[in-house]
C-alpha atoms as a PDB file:
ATOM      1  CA  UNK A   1     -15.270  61.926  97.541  1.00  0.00           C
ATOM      2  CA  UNK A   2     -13.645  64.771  97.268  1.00  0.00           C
ATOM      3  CA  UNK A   3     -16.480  67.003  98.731  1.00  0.00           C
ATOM      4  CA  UNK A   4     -16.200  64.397 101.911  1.00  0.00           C
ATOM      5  CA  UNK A   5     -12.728  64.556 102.234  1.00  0.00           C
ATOM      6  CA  UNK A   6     -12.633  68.240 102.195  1.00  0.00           C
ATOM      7  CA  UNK A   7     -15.004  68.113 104.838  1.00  0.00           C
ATOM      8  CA  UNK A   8     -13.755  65.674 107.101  1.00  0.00           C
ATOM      9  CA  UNK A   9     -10.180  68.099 106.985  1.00  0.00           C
ATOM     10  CA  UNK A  10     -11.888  71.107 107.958  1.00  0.00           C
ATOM     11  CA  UNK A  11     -13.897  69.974 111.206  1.00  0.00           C
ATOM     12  CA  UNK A  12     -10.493  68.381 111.828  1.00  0.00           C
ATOM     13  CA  UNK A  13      -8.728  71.629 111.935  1.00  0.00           C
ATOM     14  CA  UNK A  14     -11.774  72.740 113.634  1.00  0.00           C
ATOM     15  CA  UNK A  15     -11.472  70.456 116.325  1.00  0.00           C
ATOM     16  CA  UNK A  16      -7.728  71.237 116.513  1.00  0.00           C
ATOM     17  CA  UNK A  17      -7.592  75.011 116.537  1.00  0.00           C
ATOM     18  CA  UNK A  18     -10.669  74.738 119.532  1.00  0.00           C
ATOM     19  CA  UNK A  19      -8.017  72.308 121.569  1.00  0.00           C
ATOM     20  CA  UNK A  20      -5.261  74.370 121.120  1.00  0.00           C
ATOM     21  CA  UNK A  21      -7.387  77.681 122.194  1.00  0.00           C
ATOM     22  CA  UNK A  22      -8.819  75.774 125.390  1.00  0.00           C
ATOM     23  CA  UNK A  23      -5.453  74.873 126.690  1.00  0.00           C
ATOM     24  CA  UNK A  24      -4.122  78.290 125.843  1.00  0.00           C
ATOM     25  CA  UNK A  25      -6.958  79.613 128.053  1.00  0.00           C
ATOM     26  CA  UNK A  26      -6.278  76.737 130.482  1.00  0.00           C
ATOM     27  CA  UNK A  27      -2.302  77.125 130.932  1.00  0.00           C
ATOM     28  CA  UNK A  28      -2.604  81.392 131.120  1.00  0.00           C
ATOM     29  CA  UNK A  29      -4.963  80.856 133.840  1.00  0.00           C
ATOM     30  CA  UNK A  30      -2.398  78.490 135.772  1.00  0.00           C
ATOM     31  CA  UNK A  31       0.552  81.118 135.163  1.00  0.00           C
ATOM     32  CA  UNK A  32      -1.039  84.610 135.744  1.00  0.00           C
ATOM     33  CA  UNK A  33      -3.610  83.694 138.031  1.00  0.00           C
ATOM     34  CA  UNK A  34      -3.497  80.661 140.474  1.00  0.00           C
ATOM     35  CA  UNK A  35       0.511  79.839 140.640  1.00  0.00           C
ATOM     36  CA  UNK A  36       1.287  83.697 141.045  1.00  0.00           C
ATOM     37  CA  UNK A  37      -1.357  83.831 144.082  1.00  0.00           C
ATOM     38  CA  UNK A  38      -1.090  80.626 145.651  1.00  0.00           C
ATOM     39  CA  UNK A  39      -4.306  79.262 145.016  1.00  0.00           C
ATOM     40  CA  UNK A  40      -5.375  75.597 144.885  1.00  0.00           C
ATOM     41  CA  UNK A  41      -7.979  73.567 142.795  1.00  0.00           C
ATOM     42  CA  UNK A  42      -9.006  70.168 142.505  1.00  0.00           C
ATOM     43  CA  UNK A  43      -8.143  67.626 140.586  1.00  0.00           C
ATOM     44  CA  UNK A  44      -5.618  64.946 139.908  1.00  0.00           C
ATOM     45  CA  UNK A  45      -3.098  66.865 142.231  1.00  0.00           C
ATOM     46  CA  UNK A  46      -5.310  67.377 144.536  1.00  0.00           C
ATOM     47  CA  UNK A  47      -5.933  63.523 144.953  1.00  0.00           C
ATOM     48  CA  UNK A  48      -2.254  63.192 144.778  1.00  0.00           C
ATOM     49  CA  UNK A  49      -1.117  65.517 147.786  1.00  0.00           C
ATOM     50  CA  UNK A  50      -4.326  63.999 149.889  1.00  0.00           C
ATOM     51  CA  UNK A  51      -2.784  60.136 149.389  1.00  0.00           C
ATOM     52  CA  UNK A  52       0.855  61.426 149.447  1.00  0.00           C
ATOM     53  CA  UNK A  53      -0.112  63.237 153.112  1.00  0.00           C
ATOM     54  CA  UNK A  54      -1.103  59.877 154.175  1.00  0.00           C
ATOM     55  CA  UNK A  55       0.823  57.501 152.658  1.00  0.00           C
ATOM     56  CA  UNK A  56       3.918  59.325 151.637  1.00  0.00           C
ATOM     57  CA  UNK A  57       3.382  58.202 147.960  1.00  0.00           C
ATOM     58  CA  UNK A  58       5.575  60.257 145.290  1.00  0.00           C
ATOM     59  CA  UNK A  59       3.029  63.284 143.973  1.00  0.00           C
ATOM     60  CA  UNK A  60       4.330  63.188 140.401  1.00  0.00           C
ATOM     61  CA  UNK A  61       4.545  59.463 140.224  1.00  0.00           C
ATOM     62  CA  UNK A  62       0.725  58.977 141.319  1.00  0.00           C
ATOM     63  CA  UNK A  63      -0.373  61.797 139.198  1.00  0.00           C
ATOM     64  CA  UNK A  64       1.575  59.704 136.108  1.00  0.00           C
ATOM     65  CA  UNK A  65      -0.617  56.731 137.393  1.00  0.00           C
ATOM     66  CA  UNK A  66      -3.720  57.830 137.402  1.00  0.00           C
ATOM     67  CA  UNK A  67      -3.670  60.474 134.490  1.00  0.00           C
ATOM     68  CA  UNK A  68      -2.784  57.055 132.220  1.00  0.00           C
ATOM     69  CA  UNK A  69      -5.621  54.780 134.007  1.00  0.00           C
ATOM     70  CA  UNK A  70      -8.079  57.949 133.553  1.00  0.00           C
ATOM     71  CA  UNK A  71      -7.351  58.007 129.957  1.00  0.00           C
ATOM     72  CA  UNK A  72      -7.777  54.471 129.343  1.00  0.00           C
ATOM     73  CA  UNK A  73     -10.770  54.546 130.666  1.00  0.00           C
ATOM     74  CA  UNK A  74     -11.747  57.794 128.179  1.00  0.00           C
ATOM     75  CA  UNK A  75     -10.756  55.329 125.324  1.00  0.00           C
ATOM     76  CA  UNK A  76     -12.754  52.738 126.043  1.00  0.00           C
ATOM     77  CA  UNK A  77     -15.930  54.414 127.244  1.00  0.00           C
ATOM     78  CA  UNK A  78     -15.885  57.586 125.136  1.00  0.00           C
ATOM     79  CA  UNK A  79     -13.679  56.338 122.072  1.00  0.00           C
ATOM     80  CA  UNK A  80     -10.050  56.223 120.072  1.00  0.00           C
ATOM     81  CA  UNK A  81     -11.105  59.944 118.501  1.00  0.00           C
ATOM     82  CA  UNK A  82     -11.505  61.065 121.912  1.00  0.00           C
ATOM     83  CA  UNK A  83      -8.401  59.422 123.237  1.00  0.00           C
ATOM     84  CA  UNK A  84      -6.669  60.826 120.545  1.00  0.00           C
ATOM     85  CA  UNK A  85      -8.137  64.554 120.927  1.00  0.00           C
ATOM     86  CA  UNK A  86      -6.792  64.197 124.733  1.00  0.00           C
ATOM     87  CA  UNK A  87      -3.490  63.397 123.636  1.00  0.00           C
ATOM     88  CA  UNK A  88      -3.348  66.405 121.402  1.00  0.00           C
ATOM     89  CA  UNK A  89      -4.640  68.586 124.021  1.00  0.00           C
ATOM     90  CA  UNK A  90      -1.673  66.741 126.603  1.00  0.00           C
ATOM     91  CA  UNK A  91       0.746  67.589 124.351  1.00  0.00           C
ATOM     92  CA  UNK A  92      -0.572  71.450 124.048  1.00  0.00           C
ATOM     93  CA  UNK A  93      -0.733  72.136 127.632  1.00  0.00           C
ATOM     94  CA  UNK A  94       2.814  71.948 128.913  1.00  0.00           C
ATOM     95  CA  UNK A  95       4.325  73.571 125.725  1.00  0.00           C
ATOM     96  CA  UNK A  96       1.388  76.119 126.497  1.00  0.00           C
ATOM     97  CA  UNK A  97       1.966  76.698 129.880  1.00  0.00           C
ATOM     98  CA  UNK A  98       5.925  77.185 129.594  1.00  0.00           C
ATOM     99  CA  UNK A  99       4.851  79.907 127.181  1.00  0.00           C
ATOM    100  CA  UNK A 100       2.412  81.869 129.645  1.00  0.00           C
ATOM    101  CA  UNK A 101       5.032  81.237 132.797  1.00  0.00           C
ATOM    102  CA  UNK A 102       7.836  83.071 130.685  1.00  0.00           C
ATOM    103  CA  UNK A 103       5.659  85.498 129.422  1.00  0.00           C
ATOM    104  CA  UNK A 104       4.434  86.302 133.235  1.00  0.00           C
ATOM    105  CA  UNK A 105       8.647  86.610 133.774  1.00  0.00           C
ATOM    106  CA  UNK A 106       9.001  89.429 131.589  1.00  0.00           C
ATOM    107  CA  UNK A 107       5.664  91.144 132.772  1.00  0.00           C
ATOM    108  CA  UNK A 108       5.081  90.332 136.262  1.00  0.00           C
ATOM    109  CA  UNK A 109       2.203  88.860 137.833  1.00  0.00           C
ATOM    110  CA  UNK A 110      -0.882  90.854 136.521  1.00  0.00           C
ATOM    111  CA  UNK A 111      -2.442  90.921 140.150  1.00  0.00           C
ATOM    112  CA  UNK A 112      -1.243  89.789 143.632  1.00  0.00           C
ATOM    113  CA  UNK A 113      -5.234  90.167 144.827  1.00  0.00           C
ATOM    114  CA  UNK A 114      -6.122  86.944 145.916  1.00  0.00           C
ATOM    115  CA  UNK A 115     -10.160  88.013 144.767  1.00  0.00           C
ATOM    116  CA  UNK A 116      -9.153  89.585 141.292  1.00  0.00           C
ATOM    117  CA  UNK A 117      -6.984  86.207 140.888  1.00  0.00           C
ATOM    118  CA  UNK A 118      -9.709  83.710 141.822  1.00  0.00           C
ATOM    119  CA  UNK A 119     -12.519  85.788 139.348  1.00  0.00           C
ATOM    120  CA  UNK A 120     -10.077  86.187 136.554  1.00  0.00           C
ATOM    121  CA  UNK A 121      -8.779  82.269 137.060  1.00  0.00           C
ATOM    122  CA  UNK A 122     -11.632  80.847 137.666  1.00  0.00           C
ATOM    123  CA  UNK A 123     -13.106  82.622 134.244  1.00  0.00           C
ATOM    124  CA  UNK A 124      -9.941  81.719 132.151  1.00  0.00           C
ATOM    125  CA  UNK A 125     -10.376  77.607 133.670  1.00  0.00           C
ATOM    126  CA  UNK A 126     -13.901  77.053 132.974  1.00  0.00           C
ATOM    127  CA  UNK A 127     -14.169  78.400 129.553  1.00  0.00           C
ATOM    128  CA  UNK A 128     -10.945  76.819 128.490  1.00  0.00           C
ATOM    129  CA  UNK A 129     -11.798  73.482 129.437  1.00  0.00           C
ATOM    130  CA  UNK A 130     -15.479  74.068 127.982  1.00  0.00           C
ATOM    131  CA  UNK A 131     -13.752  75.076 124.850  1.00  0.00           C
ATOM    132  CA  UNK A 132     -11.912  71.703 124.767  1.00  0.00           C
ATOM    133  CA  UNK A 133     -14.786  69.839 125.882  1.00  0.00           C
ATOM    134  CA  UNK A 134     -16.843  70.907 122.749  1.00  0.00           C
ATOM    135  CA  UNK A 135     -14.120  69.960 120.724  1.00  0.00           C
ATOM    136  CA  UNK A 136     -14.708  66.398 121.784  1.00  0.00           C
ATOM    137  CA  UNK A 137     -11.705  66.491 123.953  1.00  0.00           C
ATOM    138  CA  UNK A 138     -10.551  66.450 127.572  1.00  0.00           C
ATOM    139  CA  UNK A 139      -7.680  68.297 129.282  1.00  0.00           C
ATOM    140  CA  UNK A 140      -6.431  64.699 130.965  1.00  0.00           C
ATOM    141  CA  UNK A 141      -6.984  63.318 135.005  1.00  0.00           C
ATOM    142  CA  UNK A 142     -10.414  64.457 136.319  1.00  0.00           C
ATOM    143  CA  UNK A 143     -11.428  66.135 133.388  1.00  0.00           C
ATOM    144  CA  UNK A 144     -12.239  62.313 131.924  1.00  0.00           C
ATOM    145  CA  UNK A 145     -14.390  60.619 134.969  1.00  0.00           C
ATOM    146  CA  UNK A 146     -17.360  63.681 134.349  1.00  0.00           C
ATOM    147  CA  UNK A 147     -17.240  62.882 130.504  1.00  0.00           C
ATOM    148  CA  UNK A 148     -17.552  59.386 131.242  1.00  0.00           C
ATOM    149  CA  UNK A 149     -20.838  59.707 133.977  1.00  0.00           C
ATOM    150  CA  UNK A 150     -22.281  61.904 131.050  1.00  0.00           C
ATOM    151  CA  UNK A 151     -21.886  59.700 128.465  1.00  0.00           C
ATOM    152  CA  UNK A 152     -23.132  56.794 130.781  1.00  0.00           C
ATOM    153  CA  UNK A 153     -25.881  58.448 132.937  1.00  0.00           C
ATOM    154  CA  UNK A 154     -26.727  61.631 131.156  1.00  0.00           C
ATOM    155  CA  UNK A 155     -25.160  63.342 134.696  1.00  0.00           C
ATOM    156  CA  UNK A 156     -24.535  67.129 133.791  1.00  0.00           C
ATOM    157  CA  UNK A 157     -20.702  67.240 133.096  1.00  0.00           C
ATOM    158  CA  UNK A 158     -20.418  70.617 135.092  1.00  0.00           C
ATOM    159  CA  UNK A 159     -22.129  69.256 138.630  1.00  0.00           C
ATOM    160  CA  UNK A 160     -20.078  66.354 138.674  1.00  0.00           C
ATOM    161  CA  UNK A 161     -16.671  68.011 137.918  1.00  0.00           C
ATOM    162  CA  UNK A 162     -18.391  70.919 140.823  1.00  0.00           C
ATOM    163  CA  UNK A 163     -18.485  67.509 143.092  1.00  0.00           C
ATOM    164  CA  UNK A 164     -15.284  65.984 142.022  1.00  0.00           C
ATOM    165  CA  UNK A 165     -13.234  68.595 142.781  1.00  0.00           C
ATOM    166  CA  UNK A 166     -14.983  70.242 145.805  1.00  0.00           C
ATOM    167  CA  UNK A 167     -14.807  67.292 147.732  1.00  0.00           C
ATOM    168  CA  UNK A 168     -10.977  66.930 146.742  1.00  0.00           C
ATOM    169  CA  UNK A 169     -10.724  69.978 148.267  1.00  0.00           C
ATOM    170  CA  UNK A 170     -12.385  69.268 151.195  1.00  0.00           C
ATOM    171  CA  UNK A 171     -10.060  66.367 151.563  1.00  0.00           C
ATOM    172  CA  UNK A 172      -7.308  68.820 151.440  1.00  0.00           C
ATOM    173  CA  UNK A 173      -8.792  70.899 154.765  1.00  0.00           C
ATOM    174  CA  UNK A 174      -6.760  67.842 157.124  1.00  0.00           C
ATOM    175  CA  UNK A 175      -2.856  69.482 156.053  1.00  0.00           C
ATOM    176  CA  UNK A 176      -3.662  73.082 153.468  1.00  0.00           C
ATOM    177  CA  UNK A 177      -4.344  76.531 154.774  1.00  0.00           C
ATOM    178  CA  UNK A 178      -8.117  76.864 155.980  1.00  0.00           C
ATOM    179  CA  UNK A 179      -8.123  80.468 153.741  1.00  0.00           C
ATOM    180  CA  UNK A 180      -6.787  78.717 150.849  1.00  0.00           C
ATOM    181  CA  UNK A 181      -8.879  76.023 151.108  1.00  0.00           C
ATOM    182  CA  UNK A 182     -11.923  78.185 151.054  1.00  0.00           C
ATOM    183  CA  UNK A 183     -10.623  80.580 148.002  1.00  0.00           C
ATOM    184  CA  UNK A 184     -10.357  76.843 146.698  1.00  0.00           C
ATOM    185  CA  UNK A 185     -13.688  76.119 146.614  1.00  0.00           C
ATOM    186  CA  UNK A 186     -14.505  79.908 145.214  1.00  0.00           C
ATOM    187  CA  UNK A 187     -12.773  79.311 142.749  1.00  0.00           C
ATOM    188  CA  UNK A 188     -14.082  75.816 141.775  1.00  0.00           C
ATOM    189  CA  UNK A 189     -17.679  77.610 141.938  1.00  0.00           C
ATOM    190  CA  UNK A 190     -17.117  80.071 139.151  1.00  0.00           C
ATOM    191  CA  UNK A 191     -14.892  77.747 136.616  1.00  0.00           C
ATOM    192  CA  UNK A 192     -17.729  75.572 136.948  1.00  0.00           C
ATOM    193  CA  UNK A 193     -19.996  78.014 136.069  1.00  0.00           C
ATOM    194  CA  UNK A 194     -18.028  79.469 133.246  1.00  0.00           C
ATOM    195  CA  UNK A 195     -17.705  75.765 131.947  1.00  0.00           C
ATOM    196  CA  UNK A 196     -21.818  74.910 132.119  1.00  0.00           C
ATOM    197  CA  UNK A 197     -22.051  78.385 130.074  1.00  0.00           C
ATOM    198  CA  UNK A 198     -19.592  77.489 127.617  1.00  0.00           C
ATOM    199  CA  UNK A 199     -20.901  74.371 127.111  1.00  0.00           C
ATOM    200  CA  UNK A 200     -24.694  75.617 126.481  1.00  0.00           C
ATOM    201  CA  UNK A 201     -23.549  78.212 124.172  1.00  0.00           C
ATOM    202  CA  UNK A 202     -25.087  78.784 121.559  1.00  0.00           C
ATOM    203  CA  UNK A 203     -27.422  75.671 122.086  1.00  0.00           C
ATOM    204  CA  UNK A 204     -30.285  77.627 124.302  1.00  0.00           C
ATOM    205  CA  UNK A 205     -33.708  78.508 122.992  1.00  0.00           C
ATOM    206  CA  UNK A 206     -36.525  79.965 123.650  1.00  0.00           C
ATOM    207  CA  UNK A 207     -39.837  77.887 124.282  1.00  0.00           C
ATOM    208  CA  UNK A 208     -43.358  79.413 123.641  1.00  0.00           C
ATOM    209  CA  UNK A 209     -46.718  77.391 124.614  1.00  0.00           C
ATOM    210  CA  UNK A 210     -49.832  79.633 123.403  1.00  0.00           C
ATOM    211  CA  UNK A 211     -53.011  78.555 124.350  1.00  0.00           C
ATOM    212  CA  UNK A 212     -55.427  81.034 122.123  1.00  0.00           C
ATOM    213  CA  UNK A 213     -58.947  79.932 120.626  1.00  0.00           C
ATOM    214  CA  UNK A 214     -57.348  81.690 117.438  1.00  0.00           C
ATOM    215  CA  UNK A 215     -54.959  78.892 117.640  1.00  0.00           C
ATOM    216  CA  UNK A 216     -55.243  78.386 113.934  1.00  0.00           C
ATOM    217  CA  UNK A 217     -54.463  81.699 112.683  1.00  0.00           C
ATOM    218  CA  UNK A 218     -51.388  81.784 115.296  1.00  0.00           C
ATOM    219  CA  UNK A 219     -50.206  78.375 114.187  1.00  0.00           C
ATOM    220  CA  UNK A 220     -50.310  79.915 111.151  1.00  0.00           C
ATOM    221  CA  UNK A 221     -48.187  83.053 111.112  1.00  0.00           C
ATOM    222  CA  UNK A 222     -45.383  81.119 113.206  1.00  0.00           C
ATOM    223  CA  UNK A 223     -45.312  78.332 110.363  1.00  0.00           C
ATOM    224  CA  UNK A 224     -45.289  80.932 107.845  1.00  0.00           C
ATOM    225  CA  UNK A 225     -44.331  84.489 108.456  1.00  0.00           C
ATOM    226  CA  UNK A 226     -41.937  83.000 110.986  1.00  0.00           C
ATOM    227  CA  UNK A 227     -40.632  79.152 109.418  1.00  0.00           C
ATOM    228  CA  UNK A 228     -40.468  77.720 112.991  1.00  0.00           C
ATOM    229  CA  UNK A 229     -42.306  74.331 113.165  1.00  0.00           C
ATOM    230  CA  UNK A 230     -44.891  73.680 116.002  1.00  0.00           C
ATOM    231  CA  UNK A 231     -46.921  71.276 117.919  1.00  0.00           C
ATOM    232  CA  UNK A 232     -50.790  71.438 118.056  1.00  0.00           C
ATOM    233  CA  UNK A 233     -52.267  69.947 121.457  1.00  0.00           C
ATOM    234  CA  UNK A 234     -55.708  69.831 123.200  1.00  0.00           C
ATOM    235  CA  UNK A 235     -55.903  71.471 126.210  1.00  0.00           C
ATOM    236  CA  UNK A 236     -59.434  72.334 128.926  1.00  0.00           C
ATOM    237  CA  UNK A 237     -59.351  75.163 130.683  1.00  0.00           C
ATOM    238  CA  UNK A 238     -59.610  74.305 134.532  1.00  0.00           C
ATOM    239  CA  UNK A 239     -62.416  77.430 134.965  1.00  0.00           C
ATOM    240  CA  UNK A 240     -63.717  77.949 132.006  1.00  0.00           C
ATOM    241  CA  UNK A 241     -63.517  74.093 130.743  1.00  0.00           C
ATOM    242  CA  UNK A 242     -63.389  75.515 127.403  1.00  0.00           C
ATOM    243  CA  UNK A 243     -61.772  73.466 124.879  1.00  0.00           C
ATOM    244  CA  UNK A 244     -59.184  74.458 122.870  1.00  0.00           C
ATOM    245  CA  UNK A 245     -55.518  73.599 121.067  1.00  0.00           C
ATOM    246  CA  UNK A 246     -52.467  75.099 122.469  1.00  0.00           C
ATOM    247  CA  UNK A 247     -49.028  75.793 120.283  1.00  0.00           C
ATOM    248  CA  UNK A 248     -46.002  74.750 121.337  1.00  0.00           C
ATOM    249  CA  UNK A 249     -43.043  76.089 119.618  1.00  0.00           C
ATOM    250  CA  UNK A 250     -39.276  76.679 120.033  1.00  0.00           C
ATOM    251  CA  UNK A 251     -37.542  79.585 118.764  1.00  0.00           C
ATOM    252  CA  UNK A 252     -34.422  81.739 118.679  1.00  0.00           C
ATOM    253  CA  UNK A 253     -34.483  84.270 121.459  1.00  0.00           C
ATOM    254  CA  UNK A 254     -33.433  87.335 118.961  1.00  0.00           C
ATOM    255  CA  UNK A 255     -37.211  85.911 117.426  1.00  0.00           C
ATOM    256  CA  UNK A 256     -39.196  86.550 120.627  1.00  0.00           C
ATOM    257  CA  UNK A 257     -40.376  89.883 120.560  1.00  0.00           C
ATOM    258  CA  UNK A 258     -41.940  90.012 117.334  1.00  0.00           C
ATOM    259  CA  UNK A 259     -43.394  86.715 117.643  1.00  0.00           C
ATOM    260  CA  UNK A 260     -44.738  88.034 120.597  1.00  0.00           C
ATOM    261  CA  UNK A 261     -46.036  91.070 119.024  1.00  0.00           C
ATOM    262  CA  UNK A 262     -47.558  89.632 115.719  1.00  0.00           C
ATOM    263  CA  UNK A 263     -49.579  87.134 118.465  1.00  0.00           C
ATOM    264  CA  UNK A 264     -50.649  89.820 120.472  1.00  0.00           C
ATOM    265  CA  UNK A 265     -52.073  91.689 117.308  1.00  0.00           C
ATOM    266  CA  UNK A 266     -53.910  88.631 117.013  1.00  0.00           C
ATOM    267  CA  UNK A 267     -55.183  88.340 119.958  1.00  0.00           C
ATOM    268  CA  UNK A 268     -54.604  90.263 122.910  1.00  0.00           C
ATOM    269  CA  UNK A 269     -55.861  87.871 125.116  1.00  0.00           C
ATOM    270  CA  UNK A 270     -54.120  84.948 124.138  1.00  0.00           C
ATOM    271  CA  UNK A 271     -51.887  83.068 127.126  1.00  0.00           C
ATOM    272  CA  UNK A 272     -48.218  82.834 126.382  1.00  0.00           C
ATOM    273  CA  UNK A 273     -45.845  80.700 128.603  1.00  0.00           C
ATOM    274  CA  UNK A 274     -42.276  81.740 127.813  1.00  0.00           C
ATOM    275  CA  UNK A 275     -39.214  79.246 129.056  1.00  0.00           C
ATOM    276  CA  UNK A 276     -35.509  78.804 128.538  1.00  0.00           C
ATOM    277  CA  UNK A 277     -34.242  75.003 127.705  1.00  0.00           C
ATOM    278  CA  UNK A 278     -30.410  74.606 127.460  1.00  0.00           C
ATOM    279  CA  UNK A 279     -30.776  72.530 124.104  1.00  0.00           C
ATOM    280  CA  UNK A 280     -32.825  71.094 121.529  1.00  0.00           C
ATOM    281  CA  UNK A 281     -32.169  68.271 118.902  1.00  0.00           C
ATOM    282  CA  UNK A 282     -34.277  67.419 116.137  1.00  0.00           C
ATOM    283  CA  UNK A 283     -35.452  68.454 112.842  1.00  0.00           C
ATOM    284  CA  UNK A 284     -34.928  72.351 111.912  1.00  0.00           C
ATOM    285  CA  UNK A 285     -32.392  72.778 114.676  1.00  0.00           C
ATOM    286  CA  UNK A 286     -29.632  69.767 114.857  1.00  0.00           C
ATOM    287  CA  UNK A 287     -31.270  67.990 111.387  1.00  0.00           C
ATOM    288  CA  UNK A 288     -31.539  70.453 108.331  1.00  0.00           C
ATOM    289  CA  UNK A 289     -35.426  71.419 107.983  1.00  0.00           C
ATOM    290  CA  UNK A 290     -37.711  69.227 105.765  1.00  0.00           C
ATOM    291  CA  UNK A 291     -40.209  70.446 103.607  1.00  0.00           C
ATOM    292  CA  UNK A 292     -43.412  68.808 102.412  1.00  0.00           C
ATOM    293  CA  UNK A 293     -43.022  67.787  98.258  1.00  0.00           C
ATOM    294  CA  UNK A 294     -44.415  70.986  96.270  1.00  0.00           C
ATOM    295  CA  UNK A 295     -43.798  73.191  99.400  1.00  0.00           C
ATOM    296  CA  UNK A 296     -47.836  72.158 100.221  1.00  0.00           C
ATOM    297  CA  UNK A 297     -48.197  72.739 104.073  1.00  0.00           C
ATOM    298  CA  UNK A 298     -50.118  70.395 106.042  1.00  0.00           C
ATOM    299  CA  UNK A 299     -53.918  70.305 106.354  1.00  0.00           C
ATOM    300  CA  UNK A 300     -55.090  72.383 109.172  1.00  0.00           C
ATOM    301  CA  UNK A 301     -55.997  70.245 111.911  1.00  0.00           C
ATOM    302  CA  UNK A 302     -59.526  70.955 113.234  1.00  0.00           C
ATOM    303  CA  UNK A 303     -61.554  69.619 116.307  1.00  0.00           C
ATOM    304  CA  UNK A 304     -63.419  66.245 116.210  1.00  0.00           C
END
């Protein structure tokens, strides 16, 4: 129990250090980079200054509105633990951002180039809200509606917040600066590309298919020499229509080149198919490896 308990209080301040760096990224962004320069982004206020334009609705009282109705909808879809994360990361933020804004009084605006501040803010965004979103968190207002089409659809959290806020913008062309409006959407372009790198970090692999007829001795050394599981298939080749088994395996990139070299040694003409996948789940990577009782491998697997 107490093992468990110990456990539960360090992902906790885990989770809580990760929120707390996020919105540190988040608000230094805001206060050297975009208010010093100008810029504009998406997202709740966004929304707000389109309806407001329109409708003469209060900005700060719609923002209010729908940053409560967005996070209701985070607790019921995506849970109390992430409802409660948000909060903590709400309550970061503005104590946060006060911090950066007076710090930026006593040193001045790092930059006045509108380029240097869209690169530099767009960096600081996107990994700060990745940072948050990996701690199971949001930042608040359109952060939540991406986490939710995720969670529902499987829809890649960075193209939908790329969507979500690039059309807000675009909805902002009718009464904003055309120039701003377009160092806008520059800007939504690399935070969303920061955040899809943040998020994948540390969770890509390598994949290798081999297709040898010394498919044994290969499966072999990466079981092995190497301790990276694999996956035996049949496979005809379309000239040849030589039969065969092919290896599929996935690996750590820093393993590559010397499981490349050992299979070359091998044999120098086997075909190797190397590809990048963002993630993988399973046994040996997200589940702790399991070994066979006696540490007895498998029986080789031969043709019919």
């Amino acid at each position: 129990m107490f093992h468990a308990h110990t456990h539960i209080n360090k992902d906790t301040i885990k989770k809580i250090i990760m929120i707390f760096i996020g919105n540190m990224l988040y608000s230094f962004a805001i206060a050297f980079f975009i208010l010093p320069s100008g810029l504009i982004t998406g997202g709740t206020t966004g929304i707000a200054l389109f309806v407001n334009y329109f409708t003469g609705f209060d900005i700060s009282l719609f923002v209010l509105i729908f940053n409560i109705i967005m996070f209701i909808i985070g607790w019921i879809v995506l849970g109390k633990s992430f409802a409660l994360s948000t909060i903590l990361s709400s309550l970061f933020y503005p104590f946060l951002l006060s911090a950066a804004r007076y710090l930026v009084g006593i040193t001045g605006a790092l930059t006045n180039d509108l380029i240097l501040c869209t690169l530099f803010g767009g960096l600081l965004i996107g990994v700060g809200i990745g940072i948050v979103i990996r701690a199971g968190a949001s930042t608040g207002g359109m952060d939540i509606p991406p986490l939710v089409l995720n969670k529902k659809f499987g829809i890649n959290i960075s193209v939908s917040l790329y969507v979500f806020d690039f059309t807000i913008l675009i909805m902002q062309m009718f009464f904003s600066n055309r120039d701003q409006i377009l160092y806008g959407i520059l800007l939504v372009c690399i935070y969303t590309y920061s955040l899809e790198k943040v998020l994948i970090m540390g969770k890509s692999k390598t994949q290798l298919e081999i297709i040898s007829e010394k498919y044994m001795e290969i499966n072999e050394l990466i079981t092995g020499r190497f301790d990276r599981g694999t996956t035996l298939y049949e496979v005809e080749g379309g000239f040849t229509r030589n039969e065969t088994y092919a290896i599929l395996t996935v690996i750590n990139r820093r393993e590559l080149f010397a499981i490349q070299e050992a299979v070359m040694k091998l044999d120098p003409a086997a075909f190797i198919i190397i590809s990048q996948v963002n993630e993988v789940r399973g046994r040996g990577f997200t589940l702790k490896k399991q070994y066979t009782e006696g540490g007895v491998r498998p029986k080789r697997i031969t043709k019919q």
